[in-house]
C-alpha atoms as a PDB file:
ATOM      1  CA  UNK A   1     -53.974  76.873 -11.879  1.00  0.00           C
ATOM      2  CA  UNK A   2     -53.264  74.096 -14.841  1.00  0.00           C
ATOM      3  CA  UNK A   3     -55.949  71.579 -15.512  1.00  0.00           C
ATOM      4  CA  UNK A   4     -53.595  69.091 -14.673  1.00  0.00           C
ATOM      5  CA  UNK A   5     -53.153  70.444 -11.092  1.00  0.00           C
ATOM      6  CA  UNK A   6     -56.531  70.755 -10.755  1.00  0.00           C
ATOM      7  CA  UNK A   7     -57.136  67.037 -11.629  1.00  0.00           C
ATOM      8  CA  UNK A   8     -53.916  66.113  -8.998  1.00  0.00           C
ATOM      9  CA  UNK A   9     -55.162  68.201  -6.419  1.00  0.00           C
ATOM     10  CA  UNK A  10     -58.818  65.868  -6.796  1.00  0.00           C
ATOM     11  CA  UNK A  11     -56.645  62.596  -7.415  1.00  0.00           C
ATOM     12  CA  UNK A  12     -54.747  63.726  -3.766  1.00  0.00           C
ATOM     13  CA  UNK A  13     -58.251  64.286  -2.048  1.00  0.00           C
ATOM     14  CA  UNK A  14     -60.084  61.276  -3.583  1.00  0.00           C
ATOM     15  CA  UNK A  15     -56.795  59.159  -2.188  1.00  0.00           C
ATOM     16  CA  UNK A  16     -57.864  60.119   1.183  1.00  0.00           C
ATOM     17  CA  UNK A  17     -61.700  58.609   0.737  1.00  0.00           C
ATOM     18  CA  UNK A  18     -60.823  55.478  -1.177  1.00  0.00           C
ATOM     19  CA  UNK A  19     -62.910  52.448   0.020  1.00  0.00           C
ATOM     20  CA  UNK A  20     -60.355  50.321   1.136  1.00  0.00           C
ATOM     21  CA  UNK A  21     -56.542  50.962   1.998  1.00  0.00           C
ATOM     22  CA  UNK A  22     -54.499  49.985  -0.830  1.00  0.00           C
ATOM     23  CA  UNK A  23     -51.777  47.748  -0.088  1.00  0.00           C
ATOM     24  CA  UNK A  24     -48.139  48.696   1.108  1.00  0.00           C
ATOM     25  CA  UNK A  25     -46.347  48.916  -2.308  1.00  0.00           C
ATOM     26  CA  UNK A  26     -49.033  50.777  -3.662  1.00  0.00           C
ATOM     27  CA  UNK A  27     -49.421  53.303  -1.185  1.00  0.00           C
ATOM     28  CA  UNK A  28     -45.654  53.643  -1.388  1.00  0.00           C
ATOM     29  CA  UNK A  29     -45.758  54.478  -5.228  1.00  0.00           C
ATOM     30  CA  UNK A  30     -48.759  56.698  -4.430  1.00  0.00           C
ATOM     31  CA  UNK A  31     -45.863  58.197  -1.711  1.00  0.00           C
ATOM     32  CA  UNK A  32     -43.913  58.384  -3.840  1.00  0.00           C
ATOM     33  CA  UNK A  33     -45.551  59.756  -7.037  1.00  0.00           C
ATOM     34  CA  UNK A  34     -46.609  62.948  -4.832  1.00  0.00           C
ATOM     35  CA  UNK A  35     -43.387  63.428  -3.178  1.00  0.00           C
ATOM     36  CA  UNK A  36     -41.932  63.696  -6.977  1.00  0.00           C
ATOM     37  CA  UNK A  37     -44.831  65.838  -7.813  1.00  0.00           C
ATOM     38  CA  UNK A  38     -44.752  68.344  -5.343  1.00  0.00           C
ATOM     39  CA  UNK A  39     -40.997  68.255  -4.375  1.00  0.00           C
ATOM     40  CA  UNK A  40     -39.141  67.283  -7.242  1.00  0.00           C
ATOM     41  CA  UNK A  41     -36.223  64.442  -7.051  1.00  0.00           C
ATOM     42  CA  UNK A  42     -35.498  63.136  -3.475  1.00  0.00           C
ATOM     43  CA  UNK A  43     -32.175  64.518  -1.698  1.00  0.00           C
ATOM     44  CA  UNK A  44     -30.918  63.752   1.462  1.00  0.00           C
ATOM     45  CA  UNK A  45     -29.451  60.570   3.041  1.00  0.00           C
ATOM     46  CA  UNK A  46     -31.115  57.748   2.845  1.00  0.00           C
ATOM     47  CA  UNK A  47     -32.323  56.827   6.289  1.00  0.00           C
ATOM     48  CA  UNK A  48     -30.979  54.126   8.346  1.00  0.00           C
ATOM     49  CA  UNK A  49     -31.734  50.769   9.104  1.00  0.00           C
ATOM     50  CA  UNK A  50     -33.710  51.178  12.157  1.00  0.00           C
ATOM     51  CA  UNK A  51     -36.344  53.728  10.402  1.00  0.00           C
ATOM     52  CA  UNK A  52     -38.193  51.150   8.054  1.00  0.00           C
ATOM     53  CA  UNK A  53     -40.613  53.204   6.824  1.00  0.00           C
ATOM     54  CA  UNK A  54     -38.680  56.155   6.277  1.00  0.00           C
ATOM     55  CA  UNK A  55     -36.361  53.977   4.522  1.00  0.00           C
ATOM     56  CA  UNK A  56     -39.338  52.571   2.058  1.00  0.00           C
ATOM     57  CA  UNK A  57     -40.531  55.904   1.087  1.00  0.00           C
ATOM     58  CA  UNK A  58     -36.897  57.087   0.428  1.00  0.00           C
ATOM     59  CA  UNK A  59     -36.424  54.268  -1.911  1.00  0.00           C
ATOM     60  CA  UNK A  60     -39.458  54.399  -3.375  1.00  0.00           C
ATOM     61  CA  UNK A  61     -39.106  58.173  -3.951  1.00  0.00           C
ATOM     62  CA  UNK A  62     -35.223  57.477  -5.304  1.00  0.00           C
ATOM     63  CA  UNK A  63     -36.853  55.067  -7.895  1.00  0.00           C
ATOM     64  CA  UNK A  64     -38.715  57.850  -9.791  1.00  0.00           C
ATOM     65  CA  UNK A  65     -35.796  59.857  -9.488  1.00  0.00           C
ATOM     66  CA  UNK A  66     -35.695  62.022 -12.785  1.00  0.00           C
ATOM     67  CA  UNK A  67     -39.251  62.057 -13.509  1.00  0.00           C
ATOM     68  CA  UNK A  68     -40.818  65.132 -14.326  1.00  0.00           C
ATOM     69  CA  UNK A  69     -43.404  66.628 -11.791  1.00  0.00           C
ATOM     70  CA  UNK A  70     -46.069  66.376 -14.881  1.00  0.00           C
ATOM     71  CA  UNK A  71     -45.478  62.959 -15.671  1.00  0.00           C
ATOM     72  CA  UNK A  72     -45.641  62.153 -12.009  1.00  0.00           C
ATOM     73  CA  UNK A  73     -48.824  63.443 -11.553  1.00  0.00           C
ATOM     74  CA  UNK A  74     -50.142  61.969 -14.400  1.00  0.00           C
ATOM     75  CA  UNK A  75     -49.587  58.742 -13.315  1.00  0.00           C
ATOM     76  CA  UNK A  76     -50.513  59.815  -9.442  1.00  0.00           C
ATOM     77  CA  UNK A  77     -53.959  60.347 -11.590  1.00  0.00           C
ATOM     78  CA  UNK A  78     -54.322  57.313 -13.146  1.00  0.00           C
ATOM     79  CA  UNK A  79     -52.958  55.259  -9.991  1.00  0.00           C
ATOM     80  CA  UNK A  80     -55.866  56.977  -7.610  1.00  0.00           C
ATOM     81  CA  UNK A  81     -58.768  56.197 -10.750  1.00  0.00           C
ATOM     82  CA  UNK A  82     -57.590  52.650 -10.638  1.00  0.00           C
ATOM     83  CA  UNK A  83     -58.238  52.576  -7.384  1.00  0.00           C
ATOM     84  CA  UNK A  84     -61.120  54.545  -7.290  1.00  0.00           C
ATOM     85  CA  UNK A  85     -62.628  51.789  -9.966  1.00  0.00           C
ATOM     86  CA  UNK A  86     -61.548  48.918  -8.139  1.00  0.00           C
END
């Protein structure tokens, strides 16, 4: 295993013990950060209307679209140590 997944995998478990909930649009860019790390650029219909939240993540996830899984865990890193410091 990288060093880099190593740090992600701590970023993704420190996420879950942060001190306070981070607002919506942050913990859609955390959302969506992981979904491009682990899964790669979103596919699939966007879903409709009626599912807000499933709609949120989908565009959040479509607005990374193209970033490389590195790059998006990098800055999953650095999103959960700002948090972590706040």
């Amino acid at each position: 295993m990288s060093e880099l997944q190593t740090q992600f995998d701590a970023a993704v478990a420190g996420s879950k013990s942060l001190s306070e909930r981070p607002d919506n649009a942050t913990m859609l860019k955390l959302y969506a950060l992981y979904k491009q790390s682990t899964d790669g650029d979103v596919e699939g219909r966007r879903p409709g209307f009626t599912d807000l939240v499933g709609r949120a993540k989908y565009d959040a996830w479509a607005a990374i679209k193209g970033t490389g899984s590195d790059d998006a865990m990098q800055q999953y890193i650095a999103l959960v140590e700002k948090l972590q410091a706040a």
